[in-house]
C-alpha atoms as a PDB file:
ATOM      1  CA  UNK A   1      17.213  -9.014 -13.081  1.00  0.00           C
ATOM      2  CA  UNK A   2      13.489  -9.065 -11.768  1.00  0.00           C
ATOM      3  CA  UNK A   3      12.269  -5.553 -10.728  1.00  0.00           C
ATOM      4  CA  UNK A   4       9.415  -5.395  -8.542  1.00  0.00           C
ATOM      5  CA  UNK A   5       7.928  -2.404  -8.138  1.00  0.00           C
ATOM      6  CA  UNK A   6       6.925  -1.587  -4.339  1.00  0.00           C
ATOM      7  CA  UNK A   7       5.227   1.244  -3.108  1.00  0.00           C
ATOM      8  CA  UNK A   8       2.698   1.995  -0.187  1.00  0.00           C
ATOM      9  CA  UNK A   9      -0.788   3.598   0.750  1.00  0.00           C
ATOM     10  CA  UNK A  10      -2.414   5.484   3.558  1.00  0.00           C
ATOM     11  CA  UNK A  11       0.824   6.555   5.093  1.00  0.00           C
ATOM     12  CA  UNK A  12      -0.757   9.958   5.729  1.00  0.00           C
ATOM     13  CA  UNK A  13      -4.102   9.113   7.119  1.00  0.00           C
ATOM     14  CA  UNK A  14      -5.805   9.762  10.492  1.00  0.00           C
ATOM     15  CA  UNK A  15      -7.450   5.768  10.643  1.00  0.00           C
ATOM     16  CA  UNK A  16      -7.200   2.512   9.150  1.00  0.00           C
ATOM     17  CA  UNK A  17      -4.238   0.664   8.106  1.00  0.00           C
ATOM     18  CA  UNK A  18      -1.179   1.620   6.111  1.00  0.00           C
ATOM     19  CA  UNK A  19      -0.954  -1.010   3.159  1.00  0.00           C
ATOM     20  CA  UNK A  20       1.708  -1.739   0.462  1.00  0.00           C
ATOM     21  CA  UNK A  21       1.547  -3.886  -2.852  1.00  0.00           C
ATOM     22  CA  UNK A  22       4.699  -5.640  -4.438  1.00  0.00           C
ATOM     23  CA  UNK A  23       4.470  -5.683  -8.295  1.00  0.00           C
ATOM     24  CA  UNK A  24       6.884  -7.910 -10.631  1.00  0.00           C
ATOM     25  CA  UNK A  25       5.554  -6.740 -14.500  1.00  0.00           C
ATOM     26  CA  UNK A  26       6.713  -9.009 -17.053  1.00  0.00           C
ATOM     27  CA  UNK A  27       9.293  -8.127 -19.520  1.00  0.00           C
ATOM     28  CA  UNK A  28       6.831  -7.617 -22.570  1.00  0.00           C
ATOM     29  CA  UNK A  29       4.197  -5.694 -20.175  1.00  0.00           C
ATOM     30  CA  UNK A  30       1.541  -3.693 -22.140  1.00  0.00           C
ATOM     31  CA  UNK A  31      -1.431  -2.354 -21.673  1.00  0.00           C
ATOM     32  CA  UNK A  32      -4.614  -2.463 -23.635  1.00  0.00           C
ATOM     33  CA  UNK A  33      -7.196   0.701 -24.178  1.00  0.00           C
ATOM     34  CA  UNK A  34      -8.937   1.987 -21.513  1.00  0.00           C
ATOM     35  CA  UNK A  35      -6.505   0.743 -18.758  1.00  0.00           C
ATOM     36  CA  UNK A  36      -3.618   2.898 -17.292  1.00  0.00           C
ATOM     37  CA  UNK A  37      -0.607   2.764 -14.833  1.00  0.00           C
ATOM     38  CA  UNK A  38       0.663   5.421 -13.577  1.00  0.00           C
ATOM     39  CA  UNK A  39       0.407   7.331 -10.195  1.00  0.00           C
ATOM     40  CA  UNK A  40      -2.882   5.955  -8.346  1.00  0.00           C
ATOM     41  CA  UNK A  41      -3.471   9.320  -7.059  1.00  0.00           C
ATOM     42  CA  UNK A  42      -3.441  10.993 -10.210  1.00  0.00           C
ATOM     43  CA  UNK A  43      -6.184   8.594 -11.363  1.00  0.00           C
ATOM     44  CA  UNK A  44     -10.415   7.924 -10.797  1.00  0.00           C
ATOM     45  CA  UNK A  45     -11.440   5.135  -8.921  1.00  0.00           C
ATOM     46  CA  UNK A  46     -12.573   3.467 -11.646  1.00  0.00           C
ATOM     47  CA  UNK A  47      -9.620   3.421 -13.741  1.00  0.00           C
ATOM     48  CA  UNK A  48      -8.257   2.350 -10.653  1.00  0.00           C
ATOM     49  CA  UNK A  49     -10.332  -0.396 -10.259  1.00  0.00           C
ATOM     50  CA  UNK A  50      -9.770  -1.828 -13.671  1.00  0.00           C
ATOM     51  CA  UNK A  51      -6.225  -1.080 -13.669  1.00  0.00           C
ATOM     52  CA  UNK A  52      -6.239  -2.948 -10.313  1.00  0.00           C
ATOM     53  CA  UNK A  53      -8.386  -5.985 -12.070  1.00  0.00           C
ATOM     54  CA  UNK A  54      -5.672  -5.866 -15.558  1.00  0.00           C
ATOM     55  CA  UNK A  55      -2.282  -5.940 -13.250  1.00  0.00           C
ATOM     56  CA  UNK A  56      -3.609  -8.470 -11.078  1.00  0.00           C
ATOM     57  CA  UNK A  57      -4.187 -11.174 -13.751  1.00  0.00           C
ATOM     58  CA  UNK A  58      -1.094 -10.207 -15.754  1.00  0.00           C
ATOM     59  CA  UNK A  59       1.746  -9.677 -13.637  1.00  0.00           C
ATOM     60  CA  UNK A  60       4.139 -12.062 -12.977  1.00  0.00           C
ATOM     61  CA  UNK A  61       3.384 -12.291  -8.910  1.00  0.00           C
ATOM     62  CA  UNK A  62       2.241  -9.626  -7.083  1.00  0.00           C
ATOM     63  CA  UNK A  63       1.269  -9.325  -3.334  1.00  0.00           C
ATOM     64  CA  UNK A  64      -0.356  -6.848  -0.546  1.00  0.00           C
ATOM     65  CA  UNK A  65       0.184  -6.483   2.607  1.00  0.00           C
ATOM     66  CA  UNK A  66      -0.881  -4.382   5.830  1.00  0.00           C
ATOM     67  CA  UNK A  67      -0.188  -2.674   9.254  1.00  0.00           C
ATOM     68  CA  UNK A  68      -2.730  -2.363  11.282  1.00  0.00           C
ATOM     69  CA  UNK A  69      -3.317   0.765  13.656  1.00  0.00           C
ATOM     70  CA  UNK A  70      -2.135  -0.830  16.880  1.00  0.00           C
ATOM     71  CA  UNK A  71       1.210  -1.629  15.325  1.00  0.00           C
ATOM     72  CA  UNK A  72       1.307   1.866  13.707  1.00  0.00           C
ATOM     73  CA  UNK A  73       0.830   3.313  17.304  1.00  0.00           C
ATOM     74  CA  UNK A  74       3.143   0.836  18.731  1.00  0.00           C
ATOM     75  CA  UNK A  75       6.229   0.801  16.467  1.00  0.00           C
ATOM     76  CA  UNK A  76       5.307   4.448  14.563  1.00  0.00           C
ATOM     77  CA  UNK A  77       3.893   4.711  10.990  1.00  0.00           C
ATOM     78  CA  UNK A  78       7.732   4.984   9.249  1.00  0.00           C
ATOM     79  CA  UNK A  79       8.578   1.602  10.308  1.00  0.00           C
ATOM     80  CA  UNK A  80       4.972   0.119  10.524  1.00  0.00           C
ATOM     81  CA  UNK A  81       4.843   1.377   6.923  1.00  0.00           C
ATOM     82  CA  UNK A  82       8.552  -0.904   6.527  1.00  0.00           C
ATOM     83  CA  UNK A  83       6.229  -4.245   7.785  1.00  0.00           C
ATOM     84  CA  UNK A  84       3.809  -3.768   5.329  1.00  0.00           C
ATOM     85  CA  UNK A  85       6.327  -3.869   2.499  1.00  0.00           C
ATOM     86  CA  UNK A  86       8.056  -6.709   4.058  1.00  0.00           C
ATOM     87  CA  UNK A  87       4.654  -8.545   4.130  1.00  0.00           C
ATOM     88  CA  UNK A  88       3.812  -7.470   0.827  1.00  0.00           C
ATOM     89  CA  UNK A  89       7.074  -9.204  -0.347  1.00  0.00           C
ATOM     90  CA  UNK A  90       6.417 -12.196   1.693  1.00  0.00           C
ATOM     91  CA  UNK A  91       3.509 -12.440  -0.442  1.00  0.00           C
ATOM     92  CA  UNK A  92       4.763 -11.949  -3.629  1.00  0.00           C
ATOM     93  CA  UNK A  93       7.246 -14.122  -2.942  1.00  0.00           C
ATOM     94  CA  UNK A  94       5.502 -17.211  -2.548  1.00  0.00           C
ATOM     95  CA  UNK A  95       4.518 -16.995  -6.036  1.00  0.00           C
ATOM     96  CA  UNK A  96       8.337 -17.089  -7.303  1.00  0.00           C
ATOM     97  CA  UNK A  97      10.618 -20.544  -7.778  1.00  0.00           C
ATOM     98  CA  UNK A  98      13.753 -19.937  -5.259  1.00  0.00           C
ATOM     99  CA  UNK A  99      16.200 -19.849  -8.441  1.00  0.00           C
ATOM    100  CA  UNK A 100      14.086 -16.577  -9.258  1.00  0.00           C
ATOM    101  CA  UNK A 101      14.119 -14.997  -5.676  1.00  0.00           C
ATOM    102  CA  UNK A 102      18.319 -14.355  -6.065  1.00  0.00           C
ATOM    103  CA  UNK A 103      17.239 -12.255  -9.345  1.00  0.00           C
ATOM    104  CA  UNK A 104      14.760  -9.931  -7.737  1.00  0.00           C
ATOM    105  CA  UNK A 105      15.554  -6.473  -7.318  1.00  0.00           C
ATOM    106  CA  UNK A 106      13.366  -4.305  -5.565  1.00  0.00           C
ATOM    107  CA  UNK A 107      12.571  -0.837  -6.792  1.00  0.00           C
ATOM    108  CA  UNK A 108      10.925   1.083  -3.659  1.00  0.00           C
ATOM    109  CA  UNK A 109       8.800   4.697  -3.702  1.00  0.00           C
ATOM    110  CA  UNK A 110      10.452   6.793  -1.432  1.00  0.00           C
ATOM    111  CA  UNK A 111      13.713   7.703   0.110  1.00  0.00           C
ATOM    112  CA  UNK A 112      14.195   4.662   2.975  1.00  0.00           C
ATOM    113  CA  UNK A 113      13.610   1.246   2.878  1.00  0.00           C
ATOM    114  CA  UNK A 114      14.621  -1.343   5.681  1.00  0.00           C
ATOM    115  CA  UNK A 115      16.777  -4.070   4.410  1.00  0.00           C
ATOM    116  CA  UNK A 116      14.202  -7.193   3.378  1.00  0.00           C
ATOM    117  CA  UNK A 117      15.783 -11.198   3.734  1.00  0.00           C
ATOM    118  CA  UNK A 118      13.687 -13.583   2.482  1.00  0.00           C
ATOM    119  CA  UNK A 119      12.714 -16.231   5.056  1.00  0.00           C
ATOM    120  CA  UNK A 120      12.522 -18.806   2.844  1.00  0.00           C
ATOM    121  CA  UNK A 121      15.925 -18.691   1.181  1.00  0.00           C
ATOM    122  CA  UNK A 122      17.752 -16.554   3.564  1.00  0.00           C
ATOM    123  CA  UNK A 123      18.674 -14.517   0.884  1.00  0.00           C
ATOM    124  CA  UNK A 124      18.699 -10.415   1.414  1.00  0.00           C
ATOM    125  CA  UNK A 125      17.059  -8.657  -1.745  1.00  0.00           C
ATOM    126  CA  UNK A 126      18.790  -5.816  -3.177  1.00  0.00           C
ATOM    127  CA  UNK A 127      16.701  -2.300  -3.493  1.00  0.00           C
ATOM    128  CA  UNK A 128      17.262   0.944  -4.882  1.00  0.00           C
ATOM    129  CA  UNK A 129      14.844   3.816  -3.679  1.00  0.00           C
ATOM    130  CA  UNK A 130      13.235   6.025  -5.950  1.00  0.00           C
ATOM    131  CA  UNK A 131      12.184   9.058  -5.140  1.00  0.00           C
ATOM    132  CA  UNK A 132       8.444   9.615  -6.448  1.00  0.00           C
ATOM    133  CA  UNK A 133       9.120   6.084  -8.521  1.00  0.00           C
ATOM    134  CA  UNK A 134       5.177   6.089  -8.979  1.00  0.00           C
ATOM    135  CA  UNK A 135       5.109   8.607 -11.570  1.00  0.00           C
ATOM    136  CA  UNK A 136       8.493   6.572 -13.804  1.00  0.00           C
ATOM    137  CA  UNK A 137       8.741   3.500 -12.759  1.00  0.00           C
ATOM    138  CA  UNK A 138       6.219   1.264 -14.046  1.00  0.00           C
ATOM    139  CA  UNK A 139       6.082  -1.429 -11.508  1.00  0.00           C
ATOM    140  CA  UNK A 140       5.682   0.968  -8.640  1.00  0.00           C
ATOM    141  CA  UNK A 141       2.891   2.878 -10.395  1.00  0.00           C
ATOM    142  CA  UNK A 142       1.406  -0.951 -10.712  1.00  0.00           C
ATOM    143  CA  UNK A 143       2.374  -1.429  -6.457  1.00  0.00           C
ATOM    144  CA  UNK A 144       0.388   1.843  -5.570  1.00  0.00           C
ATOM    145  CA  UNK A 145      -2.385   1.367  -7.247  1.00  0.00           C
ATOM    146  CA  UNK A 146      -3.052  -2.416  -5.794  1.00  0.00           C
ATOM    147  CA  UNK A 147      -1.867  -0.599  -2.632  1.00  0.00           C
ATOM    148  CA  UNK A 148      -4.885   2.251  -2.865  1.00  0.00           C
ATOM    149  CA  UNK A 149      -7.528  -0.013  -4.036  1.00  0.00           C
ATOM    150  CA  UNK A 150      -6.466  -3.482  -1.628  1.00  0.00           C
ATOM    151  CA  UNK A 151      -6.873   0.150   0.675  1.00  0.00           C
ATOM    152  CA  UNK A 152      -9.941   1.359  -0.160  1.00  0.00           C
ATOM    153  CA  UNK A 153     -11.740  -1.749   0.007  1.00  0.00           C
ATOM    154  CA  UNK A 154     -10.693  -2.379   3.280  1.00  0.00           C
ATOM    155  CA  UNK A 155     -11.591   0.817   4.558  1.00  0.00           C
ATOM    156  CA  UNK A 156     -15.582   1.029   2.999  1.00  0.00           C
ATOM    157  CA  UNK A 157     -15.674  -2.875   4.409  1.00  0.00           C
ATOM    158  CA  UNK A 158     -14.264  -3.377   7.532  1.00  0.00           C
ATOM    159  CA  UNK A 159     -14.786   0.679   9.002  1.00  0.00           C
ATOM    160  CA  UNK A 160     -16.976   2.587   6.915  1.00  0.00           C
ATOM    161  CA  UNK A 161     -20.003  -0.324   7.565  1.00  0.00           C
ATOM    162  CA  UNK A 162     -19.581   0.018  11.209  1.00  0.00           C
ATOM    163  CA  UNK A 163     -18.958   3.439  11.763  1.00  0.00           C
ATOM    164  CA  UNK A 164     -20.265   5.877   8.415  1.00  0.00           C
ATOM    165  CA  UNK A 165     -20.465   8.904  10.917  1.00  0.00           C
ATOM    166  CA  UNK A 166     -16.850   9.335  10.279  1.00  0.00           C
ATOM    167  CA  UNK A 167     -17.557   9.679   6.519  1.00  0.00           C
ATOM    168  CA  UNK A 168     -14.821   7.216   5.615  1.00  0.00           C
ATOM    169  CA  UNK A 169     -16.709   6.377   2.065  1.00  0.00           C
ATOM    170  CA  UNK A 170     -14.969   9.949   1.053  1.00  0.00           C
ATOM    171  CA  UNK A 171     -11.788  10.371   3.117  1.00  0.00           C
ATOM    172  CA  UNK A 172     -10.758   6.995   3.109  1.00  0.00           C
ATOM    173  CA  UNK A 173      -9.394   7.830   6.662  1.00  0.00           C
ATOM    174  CA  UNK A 174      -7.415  11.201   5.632  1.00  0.00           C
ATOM    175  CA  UNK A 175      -7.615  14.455   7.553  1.00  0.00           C
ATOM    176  CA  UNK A 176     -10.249  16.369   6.071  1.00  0.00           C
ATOM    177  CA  UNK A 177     -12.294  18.605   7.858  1.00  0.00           C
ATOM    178  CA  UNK A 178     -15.548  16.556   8.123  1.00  0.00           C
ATOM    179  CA  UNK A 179     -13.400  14.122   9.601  1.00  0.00           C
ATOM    180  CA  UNK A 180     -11.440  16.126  12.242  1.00  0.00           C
ATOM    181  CA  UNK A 181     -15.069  17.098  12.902  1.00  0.00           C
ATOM    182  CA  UNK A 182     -16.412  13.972  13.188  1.00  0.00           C
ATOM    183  CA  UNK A 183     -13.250  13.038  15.579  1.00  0.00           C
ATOM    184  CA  UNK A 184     -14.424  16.291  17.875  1.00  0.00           C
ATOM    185  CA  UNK A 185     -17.764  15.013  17.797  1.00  0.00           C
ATOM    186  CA  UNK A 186     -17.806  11.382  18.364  1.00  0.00           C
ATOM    187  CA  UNK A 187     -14.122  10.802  19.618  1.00  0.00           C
ATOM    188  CA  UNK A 188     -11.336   8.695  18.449  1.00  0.00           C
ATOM    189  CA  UNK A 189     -12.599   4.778  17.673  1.00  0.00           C
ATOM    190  CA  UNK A 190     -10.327   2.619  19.151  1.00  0.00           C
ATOM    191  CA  UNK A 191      -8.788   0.103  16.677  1.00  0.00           C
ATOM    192  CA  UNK A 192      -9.560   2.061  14.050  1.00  0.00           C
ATOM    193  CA  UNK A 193      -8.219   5.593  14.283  1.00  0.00           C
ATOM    194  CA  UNK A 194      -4.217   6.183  15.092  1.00  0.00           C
ATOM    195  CA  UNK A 195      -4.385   7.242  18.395  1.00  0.00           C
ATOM    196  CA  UNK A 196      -0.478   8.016  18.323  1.00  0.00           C
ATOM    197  CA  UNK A 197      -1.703  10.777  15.874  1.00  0.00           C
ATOM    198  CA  UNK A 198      -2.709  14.213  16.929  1.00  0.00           C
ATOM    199  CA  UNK A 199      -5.684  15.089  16.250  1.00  0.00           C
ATOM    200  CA  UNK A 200      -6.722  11.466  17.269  1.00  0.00           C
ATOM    201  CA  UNK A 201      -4.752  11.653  20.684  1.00  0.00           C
ATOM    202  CA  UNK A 202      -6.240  14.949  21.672  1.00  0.00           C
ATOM    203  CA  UNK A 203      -9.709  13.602  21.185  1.00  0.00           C
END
């Protein structure tokens, strides 16, 4: 069996996308001083970032992948959340021989996952849902924090640039107060903030 480890990021937030990251370790994964897997909310940025650096040049395959805010608003975040595992599996994926794909098994955070095929063998990949995997389950501790940081990125370079009055350097699109503020006092951006969300929709 192949376990890949797949958890999300930015489920909860008021703007941006919701991302996910698909992690396959391999067998004799270890890591070295000064990097750490666990929980990427439970960590620093910085050991984020390196951790993010050490898992992407070790693991087996790995891949990220995205739902924007118009699909979030269009389909809701529970099954937008659902595409951006899928595509985060699509990516990983690509990186595995087809005699490997009928050996993955998919360890997913959370309590619900939507059945995933792959396209290119038409063969559906068997999960099992764990409940806060992130903190046992190495390879979904690896998925979040690729997740977060794939996340992050995105957030300081594609909204955060354009639009800092929304202070997304420090909220990386979550509900904080500044932010509701800012929402009050500029209004909702289109394309950027979840307008399906409350305190986006009532601004």
């Amino acid at each position: 069996m192949l376990p890949v480890g797949v958890d999300e990021a930015g489920r909860g937030c008021l703007s941006g996308p919701v991302f996910a990251a698909a992690v396959l370790l391999p067998a004799s994964f270890s890591v070295p001083k000064g990097v750490v897997i666990r929980d990427s909310k439970k960590m620093s940025a910085a050991q984020r970032e390196r951790s993010r650096a050490f898992i992407e040049e070790n693991a087996v395959a790995w891949g990220v992948g995205y739902a924007d805010v118009e699909c979030i608003d269009s389909i809701n975040i529970l099954r937008a959340t659902q595409k951006a595992m899928h595509h985060a599996l699509d990516s990983l994926i690509e990186h595995l021989p087809d005699s490997d794909v009928s050996n993955v098994h998919l360890h997913v955070d959370g309590d619900r996952f939507r059945d995933y095929t792959c396209a290119r063998t038409s063969t559906r990949v068997p999960h099992t849902c764990v409940v806060r995997g992130d903190a046992t389950v190495p390879s979904i501790a690896a998925a979040s924090i690729l997740a977060k940081t794939h996340r992050d990125e995105y957030v300081l370079q594609k909204m955060h640039s354009l639009h800092p009055e929304y202070g997304w350097d420090k909220n990386k699109g979550y509900g904080t107060a500044r932010h509701i503020a800012a929402i009050r006092e500029h209004g909702a951006r289109e394309g950027m903030h979840r307008l399906s969300f409350a305190p986006c929709r009532s601004a």
